[in-house]
Protein backbone atom coordinates (compact mmCIF):
# COMPACT_ATOMS: atom_id res chain seq x y z
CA UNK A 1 -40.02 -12.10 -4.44
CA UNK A 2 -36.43 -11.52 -5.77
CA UNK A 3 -33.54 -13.12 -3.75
CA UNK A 4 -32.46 -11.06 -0.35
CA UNK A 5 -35.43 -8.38 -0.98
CA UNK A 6 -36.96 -9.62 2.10
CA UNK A 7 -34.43 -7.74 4.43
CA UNK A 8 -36.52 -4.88 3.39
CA UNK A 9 -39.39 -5.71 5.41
CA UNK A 10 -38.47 -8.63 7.29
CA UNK A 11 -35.42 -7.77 8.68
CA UNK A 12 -36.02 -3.66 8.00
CA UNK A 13 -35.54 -2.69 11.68
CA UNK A 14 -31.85 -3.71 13.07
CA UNK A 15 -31.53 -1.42 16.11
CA UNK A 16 -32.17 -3.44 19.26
CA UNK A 17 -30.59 -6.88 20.57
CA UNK A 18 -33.18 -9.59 18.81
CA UNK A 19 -33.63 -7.14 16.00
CA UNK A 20 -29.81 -7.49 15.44
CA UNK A 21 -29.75 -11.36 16.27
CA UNK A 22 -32.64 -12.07 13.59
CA UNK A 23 -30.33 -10.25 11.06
CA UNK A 24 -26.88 -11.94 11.73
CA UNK A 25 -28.56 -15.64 11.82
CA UNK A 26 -30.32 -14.98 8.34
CA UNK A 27 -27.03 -13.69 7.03
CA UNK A 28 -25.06 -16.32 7.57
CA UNK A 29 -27.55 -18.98 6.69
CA UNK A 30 -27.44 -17.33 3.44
CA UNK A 31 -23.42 -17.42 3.26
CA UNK A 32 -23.09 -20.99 3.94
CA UNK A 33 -26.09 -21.80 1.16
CA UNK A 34 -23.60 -19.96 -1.12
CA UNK A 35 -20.51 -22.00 0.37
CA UNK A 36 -18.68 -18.96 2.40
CA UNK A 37 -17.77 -19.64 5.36
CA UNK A 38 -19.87 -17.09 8.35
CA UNK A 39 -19.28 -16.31 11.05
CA UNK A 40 -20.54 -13.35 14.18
CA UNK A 41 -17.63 -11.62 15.13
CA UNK A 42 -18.40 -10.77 18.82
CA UNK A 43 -16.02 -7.93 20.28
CA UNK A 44 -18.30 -7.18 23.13
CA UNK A 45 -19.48 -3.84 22.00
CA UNK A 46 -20.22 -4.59 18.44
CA UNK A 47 -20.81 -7.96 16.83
CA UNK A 48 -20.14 -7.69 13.16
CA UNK A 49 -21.15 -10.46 10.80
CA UNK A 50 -17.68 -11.57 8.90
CA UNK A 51 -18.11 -13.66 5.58
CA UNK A 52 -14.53 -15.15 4.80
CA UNK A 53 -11.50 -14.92 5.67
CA UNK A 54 -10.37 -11.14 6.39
CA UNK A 55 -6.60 -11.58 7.09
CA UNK A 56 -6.47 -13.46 3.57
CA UNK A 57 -8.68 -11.70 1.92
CA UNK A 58 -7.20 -8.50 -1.02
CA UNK A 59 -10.53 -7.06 -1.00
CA UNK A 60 -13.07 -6.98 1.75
CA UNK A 61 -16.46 -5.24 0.83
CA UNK A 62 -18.12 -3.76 3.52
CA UNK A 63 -21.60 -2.01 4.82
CA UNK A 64 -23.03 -1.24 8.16
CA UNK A 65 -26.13 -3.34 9.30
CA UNK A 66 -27.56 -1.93 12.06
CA UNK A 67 -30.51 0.68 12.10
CA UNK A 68 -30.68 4.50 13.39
CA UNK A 69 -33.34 6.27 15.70
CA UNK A 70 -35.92 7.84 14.47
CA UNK A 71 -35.21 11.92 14.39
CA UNK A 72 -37.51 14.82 13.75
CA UNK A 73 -37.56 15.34 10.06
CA UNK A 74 -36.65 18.92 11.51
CA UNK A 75 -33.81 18.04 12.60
CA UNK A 76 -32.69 15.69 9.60
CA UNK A 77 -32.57 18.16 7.15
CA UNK A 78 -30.78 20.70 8.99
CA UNK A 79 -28.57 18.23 10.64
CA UNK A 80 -25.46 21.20 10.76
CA UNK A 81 -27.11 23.89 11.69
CA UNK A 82 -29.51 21.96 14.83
CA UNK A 83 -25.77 20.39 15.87
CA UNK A 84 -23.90 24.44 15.24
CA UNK A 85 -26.99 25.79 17.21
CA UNK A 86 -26.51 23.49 20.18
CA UNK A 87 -22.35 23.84 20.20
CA UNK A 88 -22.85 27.81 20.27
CA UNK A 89 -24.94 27.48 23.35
CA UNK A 90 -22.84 25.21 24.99
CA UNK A 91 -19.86 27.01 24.37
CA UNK A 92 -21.57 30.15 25.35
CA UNK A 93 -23.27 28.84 28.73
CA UNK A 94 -19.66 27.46 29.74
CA UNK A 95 -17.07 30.83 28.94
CA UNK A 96 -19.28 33.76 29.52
CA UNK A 97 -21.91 33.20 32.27
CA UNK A 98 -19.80 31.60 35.23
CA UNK A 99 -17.82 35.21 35.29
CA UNK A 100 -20.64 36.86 35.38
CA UNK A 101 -22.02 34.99 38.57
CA UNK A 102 -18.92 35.69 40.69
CA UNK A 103 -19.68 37.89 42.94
CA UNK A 104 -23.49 36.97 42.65
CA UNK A 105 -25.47 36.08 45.42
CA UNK A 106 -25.27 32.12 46.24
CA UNK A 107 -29.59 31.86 45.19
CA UNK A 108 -28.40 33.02 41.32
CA UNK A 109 -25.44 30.45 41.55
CA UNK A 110 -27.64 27.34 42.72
CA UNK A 111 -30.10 28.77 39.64
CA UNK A 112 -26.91 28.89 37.46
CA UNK A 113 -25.86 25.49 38.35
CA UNK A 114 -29.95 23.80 37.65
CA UNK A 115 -30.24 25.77 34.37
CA UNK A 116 -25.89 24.59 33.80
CA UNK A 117 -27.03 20.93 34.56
CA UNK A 118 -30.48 21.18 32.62
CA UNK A 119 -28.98 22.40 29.36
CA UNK A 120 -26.03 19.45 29.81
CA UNK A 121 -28.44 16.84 30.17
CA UNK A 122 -30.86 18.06 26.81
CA UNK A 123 -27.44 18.29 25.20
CA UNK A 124 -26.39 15.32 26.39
CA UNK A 125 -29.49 13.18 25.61
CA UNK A 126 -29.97 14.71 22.06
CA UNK A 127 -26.00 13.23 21.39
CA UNK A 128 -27.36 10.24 22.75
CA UNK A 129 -30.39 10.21 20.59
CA UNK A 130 -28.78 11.31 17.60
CA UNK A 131 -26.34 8.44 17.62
CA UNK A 132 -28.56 5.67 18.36
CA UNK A 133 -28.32 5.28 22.22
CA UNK A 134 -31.67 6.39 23.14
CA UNK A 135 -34.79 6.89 21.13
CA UNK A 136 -37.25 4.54 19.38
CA UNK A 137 -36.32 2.57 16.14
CA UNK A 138 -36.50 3.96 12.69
CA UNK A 139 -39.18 1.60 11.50
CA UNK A 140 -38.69 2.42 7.42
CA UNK A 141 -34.26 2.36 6.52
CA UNK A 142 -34.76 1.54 3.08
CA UNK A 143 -31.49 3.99 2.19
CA UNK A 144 -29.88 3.52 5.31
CA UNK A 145 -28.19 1.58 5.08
CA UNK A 146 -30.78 -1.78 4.40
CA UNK A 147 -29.45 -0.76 0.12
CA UNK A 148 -25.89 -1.20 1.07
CA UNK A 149 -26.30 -4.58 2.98
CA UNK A 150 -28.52 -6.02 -0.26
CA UNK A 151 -25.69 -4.77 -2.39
CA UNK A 152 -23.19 -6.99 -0.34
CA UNK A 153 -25.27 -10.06 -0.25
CA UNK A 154 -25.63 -9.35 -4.44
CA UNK A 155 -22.40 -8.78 -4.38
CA UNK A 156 -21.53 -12.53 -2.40
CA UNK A 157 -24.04 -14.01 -5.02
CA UNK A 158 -22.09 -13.19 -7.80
CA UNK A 159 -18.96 -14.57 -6.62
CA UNK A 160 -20.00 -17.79 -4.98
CA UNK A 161 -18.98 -20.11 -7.32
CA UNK A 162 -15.41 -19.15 -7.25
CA UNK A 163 -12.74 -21.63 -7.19
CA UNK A 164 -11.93 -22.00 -3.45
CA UNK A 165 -8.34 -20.14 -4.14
CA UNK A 166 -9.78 -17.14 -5.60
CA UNK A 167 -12.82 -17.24 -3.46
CA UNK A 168 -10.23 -16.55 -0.79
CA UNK A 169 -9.38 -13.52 -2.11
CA UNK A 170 -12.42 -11.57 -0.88
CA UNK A 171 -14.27 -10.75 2.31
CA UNK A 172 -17.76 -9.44 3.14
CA UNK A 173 -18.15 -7.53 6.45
CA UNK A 174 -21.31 -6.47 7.73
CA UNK A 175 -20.09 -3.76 10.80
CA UNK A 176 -22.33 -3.49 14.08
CA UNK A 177 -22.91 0.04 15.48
CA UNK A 178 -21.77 2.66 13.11
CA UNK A 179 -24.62 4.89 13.88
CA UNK A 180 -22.98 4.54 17.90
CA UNK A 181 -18.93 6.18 16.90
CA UNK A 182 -18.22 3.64 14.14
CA UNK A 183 -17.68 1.08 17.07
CA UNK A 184 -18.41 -2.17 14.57
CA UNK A 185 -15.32 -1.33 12.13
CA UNK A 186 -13.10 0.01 15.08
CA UNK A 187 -13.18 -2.93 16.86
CA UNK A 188 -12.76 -4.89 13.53
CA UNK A 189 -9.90 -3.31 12.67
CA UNK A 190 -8.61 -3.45 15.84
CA UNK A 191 -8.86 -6.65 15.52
CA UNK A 192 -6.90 -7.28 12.58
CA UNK A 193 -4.40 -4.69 13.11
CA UNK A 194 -1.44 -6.92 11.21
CA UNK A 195 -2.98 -6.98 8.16
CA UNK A 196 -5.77 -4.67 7.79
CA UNK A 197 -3.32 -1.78 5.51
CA UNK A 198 -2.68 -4.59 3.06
CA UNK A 199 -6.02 -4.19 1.88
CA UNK A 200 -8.38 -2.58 -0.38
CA UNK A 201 -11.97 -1.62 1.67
CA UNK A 202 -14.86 -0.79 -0.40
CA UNK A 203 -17.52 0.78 2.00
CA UNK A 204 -21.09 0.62 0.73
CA UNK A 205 -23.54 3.06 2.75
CA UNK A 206 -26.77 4.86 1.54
CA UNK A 207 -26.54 3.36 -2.08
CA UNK A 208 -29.76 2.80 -2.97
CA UNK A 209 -31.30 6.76 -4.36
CA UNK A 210 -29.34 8.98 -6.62
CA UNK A 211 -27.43 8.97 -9.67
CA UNK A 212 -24.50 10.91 -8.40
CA UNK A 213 -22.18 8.55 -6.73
CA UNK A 214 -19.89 9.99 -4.03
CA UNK A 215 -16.67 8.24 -3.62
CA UNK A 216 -15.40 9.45 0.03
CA UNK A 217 -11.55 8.98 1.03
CA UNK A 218 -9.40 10.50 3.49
CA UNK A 219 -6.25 11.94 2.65
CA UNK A 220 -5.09 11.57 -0.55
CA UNK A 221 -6.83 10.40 -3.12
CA UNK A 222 -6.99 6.39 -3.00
CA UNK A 223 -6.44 4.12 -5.76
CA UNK A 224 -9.34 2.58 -5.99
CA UNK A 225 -11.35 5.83 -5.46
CA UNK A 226 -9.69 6.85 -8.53
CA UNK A 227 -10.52 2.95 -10.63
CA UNK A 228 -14.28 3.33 -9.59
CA UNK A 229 -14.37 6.72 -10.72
CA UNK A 230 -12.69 6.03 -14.31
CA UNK A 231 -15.03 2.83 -14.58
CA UNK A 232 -18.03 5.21 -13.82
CA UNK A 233 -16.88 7.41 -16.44
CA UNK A 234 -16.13 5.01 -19.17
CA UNK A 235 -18.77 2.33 -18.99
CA UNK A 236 -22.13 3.21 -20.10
CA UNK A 237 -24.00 3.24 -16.87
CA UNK A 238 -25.96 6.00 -15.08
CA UNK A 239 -23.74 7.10 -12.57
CA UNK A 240 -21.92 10.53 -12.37
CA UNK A 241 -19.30 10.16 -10.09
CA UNK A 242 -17.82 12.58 -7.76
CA UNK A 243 -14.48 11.64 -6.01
CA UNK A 244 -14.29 13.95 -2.10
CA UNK A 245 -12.28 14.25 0.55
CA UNK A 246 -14.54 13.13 3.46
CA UNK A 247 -15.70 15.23 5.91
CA UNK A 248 -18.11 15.47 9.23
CA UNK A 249 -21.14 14.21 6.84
CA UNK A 250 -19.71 11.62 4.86
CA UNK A 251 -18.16 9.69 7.84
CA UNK A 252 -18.75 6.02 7.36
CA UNK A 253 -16.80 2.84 8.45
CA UNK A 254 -14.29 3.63 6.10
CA UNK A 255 -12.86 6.24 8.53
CA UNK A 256 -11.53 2.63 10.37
CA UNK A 257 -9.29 2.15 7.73
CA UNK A 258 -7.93 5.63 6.75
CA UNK A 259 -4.12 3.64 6.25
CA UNK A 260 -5.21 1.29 3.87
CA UNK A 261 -6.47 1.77 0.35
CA UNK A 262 -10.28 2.12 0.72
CA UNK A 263 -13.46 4.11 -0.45
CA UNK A 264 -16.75 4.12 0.54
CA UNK A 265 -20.06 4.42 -1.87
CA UNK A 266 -22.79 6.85 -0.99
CA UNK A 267 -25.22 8.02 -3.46
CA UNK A 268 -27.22 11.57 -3.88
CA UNK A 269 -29.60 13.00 -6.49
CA UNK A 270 -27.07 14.86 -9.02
CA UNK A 271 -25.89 18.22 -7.74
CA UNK A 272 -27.99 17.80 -4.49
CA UNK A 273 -26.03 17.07 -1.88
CA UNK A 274 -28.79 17.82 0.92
CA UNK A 275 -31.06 14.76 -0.97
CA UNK A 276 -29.72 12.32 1.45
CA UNK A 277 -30.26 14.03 4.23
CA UNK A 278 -33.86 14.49 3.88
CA UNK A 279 -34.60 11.28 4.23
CA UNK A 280 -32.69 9.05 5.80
CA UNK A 281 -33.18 8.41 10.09
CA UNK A 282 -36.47 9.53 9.26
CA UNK A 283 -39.96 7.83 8.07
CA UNK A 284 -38.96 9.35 4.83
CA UNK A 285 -36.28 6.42 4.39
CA UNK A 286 -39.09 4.67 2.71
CA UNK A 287 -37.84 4.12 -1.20
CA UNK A 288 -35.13 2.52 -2.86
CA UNK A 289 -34.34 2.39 -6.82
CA UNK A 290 -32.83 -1.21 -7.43
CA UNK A 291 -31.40 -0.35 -10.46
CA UNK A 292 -29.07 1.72 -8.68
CA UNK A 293 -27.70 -1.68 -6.71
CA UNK A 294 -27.55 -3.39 -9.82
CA UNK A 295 -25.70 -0.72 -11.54
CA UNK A 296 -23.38 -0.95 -8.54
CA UNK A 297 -22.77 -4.39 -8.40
CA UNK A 298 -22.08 -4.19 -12.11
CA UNK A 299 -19.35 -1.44 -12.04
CA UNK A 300 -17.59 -2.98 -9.03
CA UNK A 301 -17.10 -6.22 -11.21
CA UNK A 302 -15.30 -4.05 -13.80
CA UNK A 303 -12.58 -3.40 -11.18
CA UNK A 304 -9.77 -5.43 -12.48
CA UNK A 305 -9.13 -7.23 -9.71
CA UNK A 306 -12.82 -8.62 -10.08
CA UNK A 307 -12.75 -8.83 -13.77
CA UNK A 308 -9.43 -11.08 -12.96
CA UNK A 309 -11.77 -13.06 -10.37
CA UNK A 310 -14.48 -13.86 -12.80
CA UNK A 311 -11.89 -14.96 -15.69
CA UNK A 312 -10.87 -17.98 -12.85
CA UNK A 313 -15.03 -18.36 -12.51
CA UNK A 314 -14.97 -19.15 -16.33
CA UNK A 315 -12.08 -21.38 -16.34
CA UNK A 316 -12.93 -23.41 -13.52
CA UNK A 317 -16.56 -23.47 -14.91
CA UNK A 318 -15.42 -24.62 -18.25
CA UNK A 319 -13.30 -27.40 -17.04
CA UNK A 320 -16.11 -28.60 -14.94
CA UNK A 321 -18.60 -28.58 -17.78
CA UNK A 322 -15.61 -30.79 -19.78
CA UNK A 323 -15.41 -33.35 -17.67
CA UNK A 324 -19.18 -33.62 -17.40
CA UNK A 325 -18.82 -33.98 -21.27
CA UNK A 326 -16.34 -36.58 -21.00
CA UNK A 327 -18.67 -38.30 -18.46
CA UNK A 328 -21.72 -38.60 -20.48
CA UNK A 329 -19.56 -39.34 -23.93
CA UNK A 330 -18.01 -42.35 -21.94
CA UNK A 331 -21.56 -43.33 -20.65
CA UNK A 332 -22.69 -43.09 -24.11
CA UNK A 333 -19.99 -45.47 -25.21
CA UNK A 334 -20.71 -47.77 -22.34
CA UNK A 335 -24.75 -47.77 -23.26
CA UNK A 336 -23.66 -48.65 -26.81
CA UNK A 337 -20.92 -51.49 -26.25
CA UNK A 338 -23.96 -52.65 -23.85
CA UNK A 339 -26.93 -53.06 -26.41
CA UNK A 340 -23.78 -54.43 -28.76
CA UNK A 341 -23.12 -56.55 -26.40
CA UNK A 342 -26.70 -57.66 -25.89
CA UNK A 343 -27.44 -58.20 -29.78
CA UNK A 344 -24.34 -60.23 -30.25
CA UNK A 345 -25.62 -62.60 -27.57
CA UNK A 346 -29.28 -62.52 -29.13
CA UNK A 347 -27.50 -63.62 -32.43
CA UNK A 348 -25.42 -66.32 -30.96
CA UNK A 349 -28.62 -67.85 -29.28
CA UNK A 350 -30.68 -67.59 -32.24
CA UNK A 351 -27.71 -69.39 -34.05
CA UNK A 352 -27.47 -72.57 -31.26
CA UNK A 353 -31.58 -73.38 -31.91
CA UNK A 354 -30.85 -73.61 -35.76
C-alpha cells in the first residue's frame, strides 16, 4: 500500500474522542519520521494537530481532520432548501401565531406553547445533527475531508528534506471541529493573533473528486487565489479553475483567516456545482481519484514561493552529495597509499633475505 493511504480505512472515521486521538498520534509519528517537529495543539474545545512552527512559518497549509454525521442522502442534496424549509417555519411559528392566540382560551395557549417547544427542539436537534453534535459517525469520508488531510501529509513529504532554515518557512495544520462552527481554526487563530495576517493560508477541503477546482476567498480577490489560478491555467494539468467569492456553502477554515492572504481548495465535477453535495456526510463519500491529489500537490509546488523552496532542496542536496564525493575520493586515496604502502614493505623484506 502507497504511503499515508491507510488513513482511508484505518483512520477513515475521526468523529468521536479515541477516533480523534488514534488520528493525531499517527500524525505526528509520521511528522517526526520526516524530521518536523509535532505537536497537539489543545485549546480545550478543539485540539488541532500543528506541524512546525506557525508564528515563523510564510505559508501554513491547512485541512480539517475530523469527520461529519451521517445525514439522510435527502437531506444532503438539498442541503438549502431542507435548511430554507425549516427557517420559514420557524420564522413563521414565532411572528404570526402568538397574535393570533391572544385572546384565546388558556387550553389553545398551553397547546401553542407544546407544539412552540416541540418544533424548537426538532429544529434544534437537526442544527445539532447537522453540525456534528449529535448523530452517529459517517463511516465512509473519503471526500470529506480524509483527500485534503492525505494531500497535506503529501504535501509534508515533499518538503521534508529541506534545509532546517527554509523548512521553517512552512506550517501544516490539521484543524479539530470544523464540521462544529469552524471551532479548530478559531481557536487557532485566536491563538496566534500577532502574527496570523502575515501569512499566506492555503485551505485544502473536499479535494479529492472533480476537475473543476474552486478557489474560495472572502473579500477581495487574494493573491494567491489569483497565483493558483494562473498556475492552473498555464501548466498542463487537468484542472479548470474557478476563482469565487465564498459564500454559506463554501465555508471552510479559511473563513478564520479572512485578514490574511489565504484560499481554500475544494473540488467539483466541471460545471456541477451540486456534485459535492451529493455525496459527501453521506455513505456516498465512498471514492476518491488520487490523481486529483497528485495534480494538487504538483501545482501548489509551482507557487513561487515553493518553487524558491525546492531550489534551496537542490542546493543543499548537491552540496551534501559533494562532500560525500570528497569523502569516498579521499578514502580512495587512503586505500591506495595503503596497498602502496603495503607493497613497498613486501619489497623491502624480500630485499633483506637476498
Amino acid at each position: 500500500m502507497e504511503k499515508f493511504k491507510e488513513i482511508f480505512d484505518k483512520y477513515g472515521i475521526r468523529m468521536h474522542r479515541k477516533q480523534k486521538k488514534a488520528f493525531r498520534d499517527y500524525v505526528i509519528e509520521q511528522a517526526k519520521g520526516m524530521n518536523y517537529s509535532a505537536k497537539e495543539e489543545n485549546n480545550v474545545i478543539a485540539k488541532n494537530i500543528v506541524i512546525g512552527d506557525v508564528d515563523k512559518a510564510e505559508y501554513v497549509f491547512t485541512a480539517h481532520y475530523d469527520t461529519p454525521p451521517r445525514l439522510p442522502k435527502f437531506f444532503v442534496k438539498h442541503m438549502m432548501l431542507y435548511t430554507v424549509l425549516f427557517t420559514s417555519l420557524l420564522v413563521g411559528i414565532s411572528v404570526f401565531v402568538p397574535p393570533l392566540l391572544t385572546n384565546s382560551i388558556s387550553t389553545l395557549k398551553i397547546l401553542y406553547g407544546v407544539f412552540y417547544g416541540i418544533t424548537y427542539g426538532t429544529i434544534g436537534a437537526s442544527v445539532l445533527h447537522m453540525f456534528g453534535f449529535l448523530g452517529n459517525a459517517n463511516k465512509k469520508n473519503f471526500n470529506d475531508n480524509t483527500s485534503g488531510c492525505y494531500a497535506l501529509l503529501k504535501l509534508m513529504e515533499k518538503y521534508q528534506n529541506l534545509p532546517e532554515q527554509e523548512k521553517s518557512k512552512i506550517a501544516f495544520v490539521f484543524f479539530d471541529n470544523e464540521e462544529k462552527f469552524l471551532l479548530g481554526s478559531l481557536t487557532h487563530r485566536n491563538k496566534h493573533l500577532k502574527t496570523y495576517k502575515d501569512k499566506t493560508y492555503i485551505n485544502l477541503d473536499c479535494v479529492g473528486l472533480g476537475k473543476q477546482m474552486n478557489l474560495y476567498h472572502y473579500g477581495k480577490t487574494t493573491k494567491i487565489a489569483s497565483e493558483l489560478e494562473k498556475i492552473m491555467n498555464e501548466k498542463a494539468n487537468n484542472f479548470y479553475p474557478k476563482v469565487k467569492t465564498s459564500g454559506l456553502t463554501s465555508t471552510s477554515d479559511h473563513f478564520s483567516f479572512q485578514k490574511a492572504n489565504h484560499v481554500c481548495l475544494l473540488s467539483v465535477d466541471k460545471d456541477n456545482e451540486k456534485s459535492l453535495y451529493s455525496q459527501i456526510h453521506s455513505s456516498n463519500d465512498d471514492k476518491i481519484d488520487f490523481s486529483n491529489i497528485d495534480e494538487l500537490v504538483e501545482t501548489i509546488g509551482n507557487l513561487k514561493f515553493c518553487k524558491e523552496l525546492e531550489k534551496s532542496m537542490e542546493k543543499d542536496l548537491a552540496k551534501e552529495n559533494s562532500k560525500t564525493m570528497q569523502q569516498e575520493t579521499s578514502t580512495e586515496k587512503d586505500i591506495v597509499k595503503s596497498i602502496t604502502n603495503t607493497k613497498k614493505q613486501k619489497n623491502y623484506e624480500e630485499e633483506m633475505q637476498f
